[in-house]
N, C-alpha and C. Protein backbone atom coordinates (compact mmCIF):
# COMPACT_ATOMS: atom_id res chain seq x y z
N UNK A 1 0.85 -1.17 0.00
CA UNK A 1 0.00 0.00 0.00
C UNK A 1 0.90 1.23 0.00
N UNK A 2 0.65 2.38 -0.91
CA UNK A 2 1.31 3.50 -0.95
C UNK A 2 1.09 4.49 -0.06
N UNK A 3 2.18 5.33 0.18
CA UNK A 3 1.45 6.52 1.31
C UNK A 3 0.01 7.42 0.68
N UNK A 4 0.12 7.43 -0.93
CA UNK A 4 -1.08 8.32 -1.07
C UNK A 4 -2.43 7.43 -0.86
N UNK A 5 -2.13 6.20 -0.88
CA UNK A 5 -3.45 5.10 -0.19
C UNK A 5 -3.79 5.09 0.87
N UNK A 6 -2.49 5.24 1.61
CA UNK A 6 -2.65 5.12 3.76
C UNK A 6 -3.58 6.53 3.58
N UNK A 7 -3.34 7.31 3.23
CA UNK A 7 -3.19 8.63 3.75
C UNK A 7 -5.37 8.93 3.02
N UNK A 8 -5.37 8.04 2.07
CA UNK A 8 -7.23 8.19 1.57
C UNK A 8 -7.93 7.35 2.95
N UNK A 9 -7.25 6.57 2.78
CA UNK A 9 -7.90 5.05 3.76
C UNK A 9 -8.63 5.82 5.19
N UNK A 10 -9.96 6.13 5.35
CA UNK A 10 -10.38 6.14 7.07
C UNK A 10 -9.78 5.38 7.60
N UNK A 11 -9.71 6.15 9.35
CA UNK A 11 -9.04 5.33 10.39
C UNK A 11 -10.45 4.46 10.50
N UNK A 12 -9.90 3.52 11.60
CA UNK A 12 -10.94 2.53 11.44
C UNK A 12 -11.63 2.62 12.85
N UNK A 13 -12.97 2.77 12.41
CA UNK A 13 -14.16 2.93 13.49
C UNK A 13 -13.74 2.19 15.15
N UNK A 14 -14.01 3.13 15.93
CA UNK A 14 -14.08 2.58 16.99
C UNK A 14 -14.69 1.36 17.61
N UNK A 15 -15.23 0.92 17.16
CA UNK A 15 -16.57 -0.20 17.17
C UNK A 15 -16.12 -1.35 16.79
N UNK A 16 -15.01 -1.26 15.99
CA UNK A 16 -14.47 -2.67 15.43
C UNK A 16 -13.58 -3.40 16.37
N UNK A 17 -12.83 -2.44 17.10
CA UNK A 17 -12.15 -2.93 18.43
C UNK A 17 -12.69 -3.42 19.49
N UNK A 18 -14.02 -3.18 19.45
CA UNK A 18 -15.00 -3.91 20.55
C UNK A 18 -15.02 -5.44 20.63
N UNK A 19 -14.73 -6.47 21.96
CA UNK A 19 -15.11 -7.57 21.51
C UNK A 19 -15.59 -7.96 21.41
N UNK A 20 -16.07 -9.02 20.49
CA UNK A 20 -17.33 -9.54 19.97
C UNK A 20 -18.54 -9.78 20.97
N UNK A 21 -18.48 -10.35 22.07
CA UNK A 21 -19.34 -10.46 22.87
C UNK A 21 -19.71 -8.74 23.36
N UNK A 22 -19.26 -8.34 23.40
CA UNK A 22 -19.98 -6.71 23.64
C UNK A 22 -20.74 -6.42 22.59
N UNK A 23 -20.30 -6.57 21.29
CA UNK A 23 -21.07 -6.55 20.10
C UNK A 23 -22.26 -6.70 19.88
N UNK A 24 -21.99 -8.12 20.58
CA UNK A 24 -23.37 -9.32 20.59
C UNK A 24 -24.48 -9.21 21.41
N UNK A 25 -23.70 -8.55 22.87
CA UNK A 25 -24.94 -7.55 23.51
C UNK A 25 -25.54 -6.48 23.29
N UNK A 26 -24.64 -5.48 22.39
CA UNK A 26 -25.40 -4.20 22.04
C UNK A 26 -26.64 -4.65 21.09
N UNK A 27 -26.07 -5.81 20.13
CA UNK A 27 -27.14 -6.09 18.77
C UNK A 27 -28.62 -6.92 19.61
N UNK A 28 -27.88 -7.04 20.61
CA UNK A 28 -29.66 -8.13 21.44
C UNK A 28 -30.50 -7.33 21.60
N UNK A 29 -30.10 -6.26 22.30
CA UNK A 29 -30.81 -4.99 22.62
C UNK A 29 -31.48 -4.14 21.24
N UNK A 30 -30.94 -4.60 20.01
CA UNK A 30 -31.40 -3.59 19.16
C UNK A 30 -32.59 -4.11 18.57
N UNK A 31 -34.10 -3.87 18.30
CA UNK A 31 -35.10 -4.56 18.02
C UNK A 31 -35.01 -5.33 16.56
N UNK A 32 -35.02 -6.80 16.43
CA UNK A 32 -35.21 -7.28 15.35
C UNK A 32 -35.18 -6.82 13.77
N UNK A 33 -36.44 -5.96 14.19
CA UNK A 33 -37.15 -5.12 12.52
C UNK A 33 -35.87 -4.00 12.42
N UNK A 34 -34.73 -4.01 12.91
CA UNK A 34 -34.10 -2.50 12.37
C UNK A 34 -32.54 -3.96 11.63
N UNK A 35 -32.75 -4.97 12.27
CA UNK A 35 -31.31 -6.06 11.54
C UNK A 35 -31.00 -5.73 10.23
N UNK A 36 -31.65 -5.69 9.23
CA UNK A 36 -31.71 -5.29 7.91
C UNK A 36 -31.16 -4.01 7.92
N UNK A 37 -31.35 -3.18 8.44
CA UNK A 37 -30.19 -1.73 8.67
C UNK A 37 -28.88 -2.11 9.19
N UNK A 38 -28.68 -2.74 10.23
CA UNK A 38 -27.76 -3.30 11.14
C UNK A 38 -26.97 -3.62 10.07
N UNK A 39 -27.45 -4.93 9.54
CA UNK A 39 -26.47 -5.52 8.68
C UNK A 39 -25.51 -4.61 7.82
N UNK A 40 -26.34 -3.45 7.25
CA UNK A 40 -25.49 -2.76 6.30
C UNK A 40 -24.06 -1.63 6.54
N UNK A 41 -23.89 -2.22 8.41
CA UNK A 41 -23.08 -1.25 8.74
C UNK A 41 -21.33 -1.61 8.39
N UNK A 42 -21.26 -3.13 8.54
CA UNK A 42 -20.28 -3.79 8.06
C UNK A 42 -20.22 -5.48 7.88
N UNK A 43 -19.41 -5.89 7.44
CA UNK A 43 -19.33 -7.31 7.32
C UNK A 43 -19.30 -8.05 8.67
N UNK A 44 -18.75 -7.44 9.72
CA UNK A 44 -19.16 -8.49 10.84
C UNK A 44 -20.26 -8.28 11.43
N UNK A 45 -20.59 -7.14 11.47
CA UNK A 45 -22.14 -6.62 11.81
C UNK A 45 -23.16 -7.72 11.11
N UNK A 46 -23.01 -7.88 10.26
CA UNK A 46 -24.17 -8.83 8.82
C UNK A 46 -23.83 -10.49 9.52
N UNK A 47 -22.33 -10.47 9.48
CA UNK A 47 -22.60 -12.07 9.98
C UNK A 47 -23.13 -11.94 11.49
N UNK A 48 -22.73 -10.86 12.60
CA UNK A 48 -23.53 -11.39 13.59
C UNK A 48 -25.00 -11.17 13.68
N UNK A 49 -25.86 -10.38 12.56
CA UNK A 49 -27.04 -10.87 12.80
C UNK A 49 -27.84 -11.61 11.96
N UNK A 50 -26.54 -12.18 11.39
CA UNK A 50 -27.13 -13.34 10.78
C UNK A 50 -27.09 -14.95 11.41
N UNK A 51 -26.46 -14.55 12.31
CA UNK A 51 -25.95 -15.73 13.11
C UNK A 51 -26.79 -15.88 13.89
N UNK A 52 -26.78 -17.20 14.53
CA UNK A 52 -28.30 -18.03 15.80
C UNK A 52 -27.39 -17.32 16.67
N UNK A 53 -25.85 -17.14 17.17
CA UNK A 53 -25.82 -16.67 18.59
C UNK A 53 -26.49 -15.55 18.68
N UNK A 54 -26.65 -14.46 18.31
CA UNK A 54 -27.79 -13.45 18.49
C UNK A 54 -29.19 -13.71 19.08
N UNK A 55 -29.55 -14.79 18.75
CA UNK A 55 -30.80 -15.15 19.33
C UNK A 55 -31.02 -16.10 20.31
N UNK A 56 -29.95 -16.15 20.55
CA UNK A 56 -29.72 -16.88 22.11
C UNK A 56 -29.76 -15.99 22.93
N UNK A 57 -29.67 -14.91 23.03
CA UNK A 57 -30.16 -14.24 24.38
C UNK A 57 -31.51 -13.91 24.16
N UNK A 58 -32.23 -13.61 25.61
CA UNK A 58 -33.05 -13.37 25.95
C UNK A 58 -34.04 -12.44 26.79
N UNK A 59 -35.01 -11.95 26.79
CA UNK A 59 -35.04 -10.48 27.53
C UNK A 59 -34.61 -10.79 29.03
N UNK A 60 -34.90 -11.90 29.68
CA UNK A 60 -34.47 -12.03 30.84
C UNK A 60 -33.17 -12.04 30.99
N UNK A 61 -32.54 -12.71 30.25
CA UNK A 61 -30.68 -12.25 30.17
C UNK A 61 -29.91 -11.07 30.25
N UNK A 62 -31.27 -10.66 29.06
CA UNK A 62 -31.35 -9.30 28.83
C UNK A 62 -31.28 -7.87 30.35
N UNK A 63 -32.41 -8.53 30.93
CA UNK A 63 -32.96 -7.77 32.26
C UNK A 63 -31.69 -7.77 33.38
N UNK A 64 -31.00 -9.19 33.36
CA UNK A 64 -30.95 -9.56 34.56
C UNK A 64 -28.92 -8.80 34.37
N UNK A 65 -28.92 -8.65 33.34
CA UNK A 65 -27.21 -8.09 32.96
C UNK A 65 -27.35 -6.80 33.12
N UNK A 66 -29.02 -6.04 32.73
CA UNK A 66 -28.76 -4.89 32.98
C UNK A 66 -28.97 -4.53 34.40
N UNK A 67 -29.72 -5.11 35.03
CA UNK A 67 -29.17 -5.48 36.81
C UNK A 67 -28.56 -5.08 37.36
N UNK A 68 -27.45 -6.31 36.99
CA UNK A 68 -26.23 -6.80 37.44
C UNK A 68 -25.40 -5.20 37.52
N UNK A 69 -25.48 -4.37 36.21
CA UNK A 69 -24.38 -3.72 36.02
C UNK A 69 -25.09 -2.12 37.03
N UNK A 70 -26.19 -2.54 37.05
CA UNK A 70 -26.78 -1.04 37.86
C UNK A 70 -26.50 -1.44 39.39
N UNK A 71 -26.14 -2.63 39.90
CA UNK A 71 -26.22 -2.98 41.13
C UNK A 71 -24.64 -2.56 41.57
N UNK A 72 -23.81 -3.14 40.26
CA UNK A 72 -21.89 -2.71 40.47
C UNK A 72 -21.94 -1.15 40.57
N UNK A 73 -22.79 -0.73 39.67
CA UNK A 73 -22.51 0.38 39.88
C UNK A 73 -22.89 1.41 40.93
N UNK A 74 -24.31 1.31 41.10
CA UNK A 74 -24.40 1.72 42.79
C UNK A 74 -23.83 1.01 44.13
N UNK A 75 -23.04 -0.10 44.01
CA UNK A 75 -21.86 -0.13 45.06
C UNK A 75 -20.75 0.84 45.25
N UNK A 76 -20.28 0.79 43.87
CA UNK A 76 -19.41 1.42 43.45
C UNK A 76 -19.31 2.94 43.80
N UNK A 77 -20.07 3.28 43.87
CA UNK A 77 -20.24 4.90 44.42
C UNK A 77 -20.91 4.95 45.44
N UNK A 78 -21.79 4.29 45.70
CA UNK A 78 -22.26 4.09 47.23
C UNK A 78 -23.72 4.82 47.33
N UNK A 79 -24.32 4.92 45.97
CA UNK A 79 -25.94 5.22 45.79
C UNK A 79 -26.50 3.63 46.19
N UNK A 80 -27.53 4.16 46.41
CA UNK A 80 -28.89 2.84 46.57
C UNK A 80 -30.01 3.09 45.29
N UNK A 81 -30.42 2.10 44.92
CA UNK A 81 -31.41 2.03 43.93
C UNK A 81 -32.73 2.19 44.27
């Protein structure tokens, strides 16, 4: 690759450095009917909602992670819910 190529090329989205399982939770959360948008954001985006692990979670999984993380976090500072 030439410098006048590096230099066209976007840096590459923040989002891609995410690991996949974070991925996989943001896309659970995103309602079904918008996947067809989803998909068109990139190639791993398309295979993960094209993929069954996506639909292995569940709203209770769903519920119980977002919980989990409101419960760390009011320890963490020392609020009550």
């Amino acid at each position: 690759m030439s410098w006048a190529e590096k230099k066209r090329s976007p840096p590459p989205s923040p989002i891609t450095s995410l690991p996949e399982d974070v991925v996989v939770d943001i896309l659970a959360r995103v309602p079904v009917c918008d996947y067809p948008r989803v998909s068109l954001v990139s190639k791993r985006f398309r295979s993960l909602v094209s993929s069954p692990e996506i639909y292995s979670y569940t709203r209770d999984d769903l519920r119980w992670a977002a919980l989990s993380i409101v419960s760390m976090l009011s320890f963490a500072t020392g609020t009550t819910v």
